[in-house]
C-alpha atoms as a PDB file:
ATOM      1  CA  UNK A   1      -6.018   0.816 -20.433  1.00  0.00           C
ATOM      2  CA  UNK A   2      -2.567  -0.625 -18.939  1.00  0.00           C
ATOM      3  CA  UNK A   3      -0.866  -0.657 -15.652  1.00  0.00           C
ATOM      4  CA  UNK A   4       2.801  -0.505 -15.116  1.00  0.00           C
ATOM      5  CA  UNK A   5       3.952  -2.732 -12.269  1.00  0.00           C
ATOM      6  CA  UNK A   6       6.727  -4.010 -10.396  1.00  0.00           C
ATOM      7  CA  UNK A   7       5.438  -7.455  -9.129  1.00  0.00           C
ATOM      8  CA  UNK A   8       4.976  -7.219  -5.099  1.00  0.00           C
ATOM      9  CA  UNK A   9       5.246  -3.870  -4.749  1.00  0.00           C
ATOM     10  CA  UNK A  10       2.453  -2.905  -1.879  1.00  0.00           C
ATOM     11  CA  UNK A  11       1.798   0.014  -4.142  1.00  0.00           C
ATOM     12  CA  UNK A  12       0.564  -1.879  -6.972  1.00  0.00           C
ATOM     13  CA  UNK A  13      -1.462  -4.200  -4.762  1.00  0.00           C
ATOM     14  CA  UNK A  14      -3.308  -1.146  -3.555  1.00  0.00           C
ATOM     15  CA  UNK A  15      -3.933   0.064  -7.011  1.00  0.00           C
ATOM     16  CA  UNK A  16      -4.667  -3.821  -7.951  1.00  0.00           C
ATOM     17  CA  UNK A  17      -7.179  -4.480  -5.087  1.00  0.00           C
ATOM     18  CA  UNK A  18      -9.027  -1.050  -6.004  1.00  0.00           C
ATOM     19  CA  UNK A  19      -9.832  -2.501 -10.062  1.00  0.00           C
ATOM     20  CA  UNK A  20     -10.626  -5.879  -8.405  1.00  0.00           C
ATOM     21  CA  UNK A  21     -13.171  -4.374  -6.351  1.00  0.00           C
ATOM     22  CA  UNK A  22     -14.726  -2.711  -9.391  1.00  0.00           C
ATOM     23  CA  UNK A  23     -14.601  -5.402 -11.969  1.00  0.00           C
ATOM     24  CA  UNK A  24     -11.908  -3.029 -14.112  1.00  0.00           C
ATOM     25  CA  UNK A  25      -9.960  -5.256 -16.627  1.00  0.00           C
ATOM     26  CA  UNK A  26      -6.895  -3.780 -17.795  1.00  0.00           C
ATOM     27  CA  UNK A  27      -3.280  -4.483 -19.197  1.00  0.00           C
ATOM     28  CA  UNK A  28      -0.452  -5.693 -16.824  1.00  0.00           C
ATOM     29  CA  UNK A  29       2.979  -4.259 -17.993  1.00  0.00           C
ATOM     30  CA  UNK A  30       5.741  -5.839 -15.429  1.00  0.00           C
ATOM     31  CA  UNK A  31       9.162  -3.180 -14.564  1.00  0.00           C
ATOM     32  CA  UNK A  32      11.776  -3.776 -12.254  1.00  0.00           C
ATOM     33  CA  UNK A  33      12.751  -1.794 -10.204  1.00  0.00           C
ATOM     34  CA  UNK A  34      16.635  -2.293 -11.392  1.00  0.00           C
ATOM     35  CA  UNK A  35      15.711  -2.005 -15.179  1.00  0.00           C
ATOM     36  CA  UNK A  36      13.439   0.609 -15.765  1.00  0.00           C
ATOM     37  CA  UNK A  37      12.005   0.942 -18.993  1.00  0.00           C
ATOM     38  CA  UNK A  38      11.624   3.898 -21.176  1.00  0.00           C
ATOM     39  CA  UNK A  39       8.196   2.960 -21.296  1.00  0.00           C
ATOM     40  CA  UNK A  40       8.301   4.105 -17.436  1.00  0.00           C
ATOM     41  CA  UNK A  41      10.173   7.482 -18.134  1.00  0.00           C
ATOM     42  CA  UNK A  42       7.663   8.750 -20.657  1.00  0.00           C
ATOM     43  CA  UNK A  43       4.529   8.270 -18.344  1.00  0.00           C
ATOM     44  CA  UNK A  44       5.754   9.157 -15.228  1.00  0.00           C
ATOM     45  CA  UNK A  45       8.745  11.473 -15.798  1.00  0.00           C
ATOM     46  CA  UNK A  46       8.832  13.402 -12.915  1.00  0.00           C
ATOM     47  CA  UNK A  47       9.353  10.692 -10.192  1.00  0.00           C
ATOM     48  CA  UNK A  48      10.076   7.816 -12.644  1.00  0.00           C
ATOM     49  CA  UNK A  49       8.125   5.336  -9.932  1.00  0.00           C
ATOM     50  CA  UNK A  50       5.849   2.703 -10.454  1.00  0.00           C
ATOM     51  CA  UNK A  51       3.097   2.469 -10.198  1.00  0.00           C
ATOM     52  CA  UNK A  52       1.607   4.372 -13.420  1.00  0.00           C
ATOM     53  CA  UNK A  53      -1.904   3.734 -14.680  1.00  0.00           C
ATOM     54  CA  UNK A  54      -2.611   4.511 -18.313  1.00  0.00           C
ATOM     55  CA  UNK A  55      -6.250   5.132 -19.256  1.00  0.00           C
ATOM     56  CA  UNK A  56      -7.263   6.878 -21.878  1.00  0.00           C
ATOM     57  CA  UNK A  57      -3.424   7.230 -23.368  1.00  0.00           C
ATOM     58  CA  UNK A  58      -3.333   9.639 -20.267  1.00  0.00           C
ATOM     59  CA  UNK A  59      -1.133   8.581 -17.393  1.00  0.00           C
ATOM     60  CA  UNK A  60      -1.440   8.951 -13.577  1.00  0.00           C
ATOM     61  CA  UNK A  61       1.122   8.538 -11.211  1.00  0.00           C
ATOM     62  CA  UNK A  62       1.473   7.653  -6.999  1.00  0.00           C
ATOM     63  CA  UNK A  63      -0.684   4.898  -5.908  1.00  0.00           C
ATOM     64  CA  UNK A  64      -2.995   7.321  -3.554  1.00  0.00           C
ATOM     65  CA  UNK A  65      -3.954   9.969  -6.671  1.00  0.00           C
ATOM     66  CA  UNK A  66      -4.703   6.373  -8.882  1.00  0.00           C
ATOM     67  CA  UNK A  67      -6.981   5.263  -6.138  1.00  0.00           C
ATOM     68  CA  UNK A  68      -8.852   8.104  -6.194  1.00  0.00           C
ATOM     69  CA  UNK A  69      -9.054   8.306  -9.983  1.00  0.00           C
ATOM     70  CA  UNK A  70     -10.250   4.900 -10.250  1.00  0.00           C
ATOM     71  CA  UNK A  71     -13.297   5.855  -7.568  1.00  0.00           C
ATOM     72  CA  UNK A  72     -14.144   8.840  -9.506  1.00  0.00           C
ATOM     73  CA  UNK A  73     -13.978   7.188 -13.024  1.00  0.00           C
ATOM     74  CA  UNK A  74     -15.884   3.841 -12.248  1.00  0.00           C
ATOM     75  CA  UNK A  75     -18.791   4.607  -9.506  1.00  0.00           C
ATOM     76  CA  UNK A  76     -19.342   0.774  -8.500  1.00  0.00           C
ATOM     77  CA  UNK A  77     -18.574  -1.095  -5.033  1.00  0.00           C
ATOM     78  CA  UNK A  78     -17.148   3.284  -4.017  1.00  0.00           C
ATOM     79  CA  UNK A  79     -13.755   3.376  -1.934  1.00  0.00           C
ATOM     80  CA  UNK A  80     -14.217   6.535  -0.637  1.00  0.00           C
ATOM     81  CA  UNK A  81     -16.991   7.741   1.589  1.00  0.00           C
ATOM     82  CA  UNK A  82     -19.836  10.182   0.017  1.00  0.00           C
ATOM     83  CA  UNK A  83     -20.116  12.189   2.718  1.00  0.00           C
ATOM     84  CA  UNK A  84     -17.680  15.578   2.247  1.00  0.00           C
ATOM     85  CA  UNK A  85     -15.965  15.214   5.723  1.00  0.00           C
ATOM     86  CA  UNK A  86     -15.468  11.755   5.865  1.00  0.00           C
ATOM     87  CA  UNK A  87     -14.064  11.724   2.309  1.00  0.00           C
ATOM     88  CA  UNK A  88     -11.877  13.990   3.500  1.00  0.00           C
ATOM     89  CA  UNK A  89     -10.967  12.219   6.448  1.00  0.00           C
ATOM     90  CA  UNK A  90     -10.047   9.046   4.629  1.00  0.00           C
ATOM     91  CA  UNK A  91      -7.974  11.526   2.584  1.00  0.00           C
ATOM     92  CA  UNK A  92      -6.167  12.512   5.552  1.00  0.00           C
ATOM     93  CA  UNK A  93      -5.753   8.867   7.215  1.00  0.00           C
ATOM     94  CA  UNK A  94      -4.578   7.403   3.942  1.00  0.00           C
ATOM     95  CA  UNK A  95      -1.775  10.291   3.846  1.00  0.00           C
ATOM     96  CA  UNK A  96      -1.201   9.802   7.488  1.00  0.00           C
ATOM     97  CA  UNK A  97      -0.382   5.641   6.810  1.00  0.00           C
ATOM     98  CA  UNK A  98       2.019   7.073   3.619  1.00  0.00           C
ATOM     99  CA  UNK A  99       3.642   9.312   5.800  1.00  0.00           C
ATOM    100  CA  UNK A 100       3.935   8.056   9.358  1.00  0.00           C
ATOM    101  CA  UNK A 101       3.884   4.475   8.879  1.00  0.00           C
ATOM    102  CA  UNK A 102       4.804   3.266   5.450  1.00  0.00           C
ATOM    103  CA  UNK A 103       8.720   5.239   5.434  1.00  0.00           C
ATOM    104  CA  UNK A 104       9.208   3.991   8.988  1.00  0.00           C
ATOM    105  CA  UNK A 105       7.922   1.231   8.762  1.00  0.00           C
ATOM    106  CA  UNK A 106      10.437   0.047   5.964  1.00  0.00           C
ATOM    107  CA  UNK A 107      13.034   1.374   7.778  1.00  0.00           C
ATOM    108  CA  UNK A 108      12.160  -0.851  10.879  1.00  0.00           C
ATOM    109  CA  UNK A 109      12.270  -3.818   8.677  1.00  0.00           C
ATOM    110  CA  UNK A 110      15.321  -3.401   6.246  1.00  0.00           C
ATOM    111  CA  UNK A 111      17.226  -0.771   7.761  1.00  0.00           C
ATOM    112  CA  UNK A 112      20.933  -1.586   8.201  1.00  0.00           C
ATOM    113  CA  UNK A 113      22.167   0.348  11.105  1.00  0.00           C
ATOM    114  CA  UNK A 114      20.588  -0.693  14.423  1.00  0.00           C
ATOM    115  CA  UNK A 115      19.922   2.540  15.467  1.00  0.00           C
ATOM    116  CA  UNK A 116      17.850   4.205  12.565  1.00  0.00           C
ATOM    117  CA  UNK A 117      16.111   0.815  12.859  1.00  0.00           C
ATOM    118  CA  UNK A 118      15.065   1.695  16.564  1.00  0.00           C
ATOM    119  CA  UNK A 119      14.173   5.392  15.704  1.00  0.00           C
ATOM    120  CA  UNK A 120      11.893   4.319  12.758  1.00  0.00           C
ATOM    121  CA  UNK A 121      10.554   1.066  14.970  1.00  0.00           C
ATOM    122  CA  UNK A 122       9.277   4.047  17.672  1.00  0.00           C
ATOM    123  CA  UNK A 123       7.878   6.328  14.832  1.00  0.00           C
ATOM    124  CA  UNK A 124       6.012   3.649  13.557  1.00  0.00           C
ATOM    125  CA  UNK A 125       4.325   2.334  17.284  1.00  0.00           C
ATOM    126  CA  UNK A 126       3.492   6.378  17.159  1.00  0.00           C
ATOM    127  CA  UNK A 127       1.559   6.018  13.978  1.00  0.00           C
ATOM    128  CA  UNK A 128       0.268   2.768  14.964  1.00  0.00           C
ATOM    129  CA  UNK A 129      -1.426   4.089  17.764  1.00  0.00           C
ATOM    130  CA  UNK A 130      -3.065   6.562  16.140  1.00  0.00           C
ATOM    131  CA  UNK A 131      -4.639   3.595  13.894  1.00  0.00           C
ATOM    132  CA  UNK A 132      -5.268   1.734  16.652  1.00  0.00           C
ATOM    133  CA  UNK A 133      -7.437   4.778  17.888  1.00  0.00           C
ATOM    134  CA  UNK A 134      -9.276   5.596  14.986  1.00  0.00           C
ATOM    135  CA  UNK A 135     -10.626   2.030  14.089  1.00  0.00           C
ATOM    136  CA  UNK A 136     -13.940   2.041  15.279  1.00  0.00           C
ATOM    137  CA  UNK A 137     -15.943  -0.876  12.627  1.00  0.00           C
ATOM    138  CA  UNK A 138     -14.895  -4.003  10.911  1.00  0.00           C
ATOM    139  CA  UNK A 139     -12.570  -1.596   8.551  1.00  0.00           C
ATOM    140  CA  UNK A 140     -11.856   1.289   8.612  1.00  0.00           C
ATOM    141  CA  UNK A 141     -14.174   2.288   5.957  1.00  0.00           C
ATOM    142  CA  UNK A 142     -16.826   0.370   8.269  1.00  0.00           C
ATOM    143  CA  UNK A 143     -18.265  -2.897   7.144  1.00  0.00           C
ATOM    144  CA  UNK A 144     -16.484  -2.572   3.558  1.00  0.00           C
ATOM    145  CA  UNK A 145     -13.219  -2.353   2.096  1.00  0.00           C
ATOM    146  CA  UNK A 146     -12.336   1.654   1.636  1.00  0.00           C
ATOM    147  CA  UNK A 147      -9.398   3.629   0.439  1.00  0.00           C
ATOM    148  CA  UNK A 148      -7.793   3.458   4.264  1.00  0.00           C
ATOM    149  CA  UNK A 149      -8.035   0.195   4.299  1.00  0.00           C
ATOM    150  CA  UNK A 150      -5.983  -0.520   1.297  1.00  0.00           C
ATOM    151  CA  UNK A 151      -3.676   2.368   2.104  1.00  0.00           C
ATOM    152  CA  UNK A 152      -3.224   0.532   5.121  1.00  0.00           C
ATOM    153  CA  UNK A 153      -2.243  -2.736   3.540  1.00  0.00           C
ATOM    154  CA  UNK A 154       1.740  -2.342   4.034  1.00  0.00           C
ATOM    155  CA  UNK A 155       0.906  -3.584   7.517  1.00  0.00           C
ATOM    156  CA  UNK A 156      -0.012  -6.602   7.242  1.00  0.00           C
ATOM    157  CA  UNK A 157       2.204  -7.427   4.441  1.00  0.00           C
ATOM    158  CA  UNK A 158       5.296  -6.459   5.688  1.00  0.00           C
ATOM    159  CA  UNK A 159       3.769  -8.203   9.440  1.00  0.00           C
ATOM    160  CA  UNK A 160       3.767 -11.573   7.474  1.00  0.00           C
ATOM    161  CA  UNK A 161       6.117 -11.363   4.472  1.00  0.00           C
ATOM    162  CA  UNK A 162       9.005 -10.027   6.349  1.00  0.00           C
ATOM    163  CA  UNK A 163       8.155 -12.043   9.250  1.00  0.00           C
ATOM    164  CA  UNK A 164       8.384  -8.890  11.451  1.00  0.00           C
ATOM    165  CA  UNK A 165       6.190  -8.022  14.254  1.00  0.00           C
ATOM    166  CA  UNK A 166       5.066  -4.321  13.660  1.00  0.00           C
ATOM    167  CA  UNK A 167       2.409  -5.512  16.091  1.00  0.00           C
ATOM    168  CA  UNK A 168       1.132  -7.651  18.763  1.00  0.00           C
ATOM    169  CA  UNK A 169      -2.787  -8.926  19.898  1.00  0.00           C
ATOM    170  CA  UNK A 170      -1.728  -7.464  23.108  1.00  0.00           C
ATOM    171  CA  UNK A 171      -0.330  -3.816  22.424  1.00  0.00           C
ATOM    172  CA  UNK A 172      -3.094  -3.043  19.155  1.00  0.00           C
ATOM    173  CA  UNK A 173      -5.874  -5.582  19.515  1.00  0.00           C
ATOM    174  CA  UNK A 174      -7.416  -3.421  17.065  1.00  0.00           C
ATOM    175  CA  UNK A 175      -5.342  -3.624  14.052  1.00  0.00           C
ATOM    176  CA  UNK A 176      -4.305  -7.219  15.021  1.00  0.00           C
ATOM    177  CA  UNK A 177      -8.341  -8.569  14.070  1.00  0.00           C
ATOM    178  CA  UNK A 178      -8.205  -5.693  11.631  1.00  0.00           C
ATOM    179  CA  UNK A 179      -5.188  -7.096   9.774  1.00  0.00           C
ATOM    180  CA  UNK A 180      -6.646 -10.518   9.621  1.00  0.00           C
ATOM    181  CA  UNK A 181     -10.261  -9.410   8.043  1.00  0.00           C
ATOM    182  CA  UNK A 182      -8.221  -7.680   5.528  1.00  0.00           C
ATOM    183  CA  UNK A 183      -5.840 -10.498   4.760  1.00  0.00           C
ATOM    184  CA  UNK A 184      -9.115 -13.020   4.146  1.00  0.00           C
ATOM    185  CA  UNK A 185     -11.086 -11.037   2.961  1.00  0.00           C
ATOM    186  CA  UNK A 186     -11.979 -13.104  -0.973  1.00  0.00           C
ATOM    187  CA  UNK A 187     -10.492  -9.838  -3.078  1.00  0.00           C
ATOM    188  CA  UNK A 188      -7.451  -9.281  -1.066  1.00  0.00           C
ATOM    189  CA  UNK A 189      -6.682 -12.964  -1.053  1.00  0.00           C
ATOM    190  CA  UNK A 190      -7.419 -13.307  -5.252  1.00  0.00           C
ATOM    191  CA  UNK A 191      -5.200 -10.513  -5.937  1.00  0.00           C
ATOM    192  CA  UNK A 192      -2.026 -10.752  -3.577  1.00  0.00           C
ATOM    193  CA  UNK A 193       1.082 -12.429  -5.429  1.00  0.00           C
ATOM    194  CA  UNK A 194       2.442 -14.965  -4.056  1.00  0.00           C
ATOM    195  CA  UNK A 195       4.973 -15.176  -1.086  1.00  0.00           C
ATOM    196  CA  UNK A 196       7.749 -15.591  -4.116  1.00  0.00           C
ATOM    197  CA  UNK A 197       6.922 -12.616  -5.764  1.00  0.00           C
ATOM    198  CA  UNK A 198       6.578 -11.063  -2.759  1.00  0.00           C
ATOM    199  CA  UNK A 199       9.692 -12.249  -1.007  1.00  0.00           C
ATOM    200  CA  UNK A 200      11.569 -11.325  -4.402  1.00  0.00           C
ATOM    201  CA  UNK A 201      10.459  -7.540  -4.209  1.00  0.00           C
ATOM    202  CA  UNK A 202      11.402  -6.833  -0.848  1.00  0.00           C
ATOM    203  CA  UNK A 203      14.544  -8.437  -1.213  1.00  0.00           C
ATOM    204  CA  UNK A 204      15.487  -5.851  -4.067  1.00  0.00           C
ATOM    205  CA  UNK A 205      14.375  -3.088  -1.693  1.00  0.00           C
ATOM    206  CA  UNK A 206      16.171  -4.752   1.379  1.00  0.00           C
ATOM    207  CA  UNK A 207      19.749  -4.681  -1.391  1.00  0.00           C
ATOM    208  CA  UNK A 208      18.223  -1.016  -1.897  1.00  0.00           C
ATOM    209  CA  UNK A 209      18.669  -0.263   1.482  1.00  0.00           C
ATOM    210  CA  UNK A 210      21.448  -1.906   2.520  1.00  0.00           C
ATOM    211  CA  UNK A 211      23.375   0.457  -0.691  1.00  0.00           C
ATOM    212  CA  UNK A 212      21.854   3.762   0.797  1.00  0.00           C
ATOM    213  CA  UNK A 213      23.748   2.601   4.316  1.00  0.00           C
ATOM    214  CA  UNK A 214      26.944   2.467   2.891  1.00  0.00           C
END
């Protein structure tokens, strides 16, 4: 069982923070982004993306369908609610974060032209808001860790490692407490990279960016 990764991608630390939370041991294979590596192509040669999960010699692609594998393969410590509707609520919500906040919020943070960066900085408040609104416990899966919660993760990240406020105590008071549980919480802290890893992956994305503008 192996995992191809490109060090400090959010999408990996999702997919990383799921094993840790089950005890799963498995094989790290680094990528970069620049350099991909054929290894990438044959596993995931549809969207040639990290991250890819190998288990089994059988590969699965996009960090939300790998979350759910991992829940349904290994039963311990459960990411996703048992309950029908509420699994398929966190389904929804997780989506939601990939679709209205994770895009814009990039785009907020490493967009070049000032107004794209305004239009995405309003889309994301809008999904935001929404978050804000559905939080109701500790997390969002309640008093544990669940999949929304580490969909959710770009957040915070991108709130410290970019140094950018996506949000204030005063406008989501919510998310703002929310954001620091997740941050200490012991797995989350064990398995982030550090701020150099970090800072070096959104840097290659910020270069990605800044060539799209052009």
């Amino acid at each position: 069982m192996y995992f191809l990764v490109v060090v400090g991608s959010p999408f990996v630390i999702r997919v990383q923070i799921a094993l840790a939370l089950k005890g799963i041991d498995y094989k790290f294979i680094p990528e970069s982004i620049a350099n991909k590596s054929e290894l990438l192509f044959k596993y995931n040669p549809v969207y040639k993306k990290i991250p890819v999960f190998v288990h089994n010699e059988k590969p699965i692609s996009e960090s939300l369908v790998i979350l759910e594998y991992i829940d349904e393969t290994w039963k311990q410590n459960p990411i996703f609610p048992s309950d029908p509707y509420q699994r398929a609520m966190a389904r929804f919500w997780s989506k939601f974060i990939d679709d209205k906040c994770v895009a814009a919020a990039l785009k907020s943070v490493f967009m070049v032209d000032e107004k794209e960066r305004k239009k995405a900085s309003e889309e994301l408040s809008n999904g935001l808001q929404f978050l804000e609104n559905e939080l109701k416990d500790k997390f969002f899966g309640g008093e544990e860790i669940g999949i929304v919660d580490i969909a959710a993760l770009f957040i915070p990240l991108l709130q410290e490692v970019a140094e950018f406020q996506l949000f204030t105590k005063g406008k989501f008071p919510k998310l703002h407490k929310w954001s620091r549980e997740f941050s200490n919480h012991p797995v989350v802290k064990d398995t982030m990279p550090s701020k150099e890893q970090q800072f070096a992956y959104f840097k290659v994305v910020t270069e990605i960016f800044a060539a799209l503008s052009k």
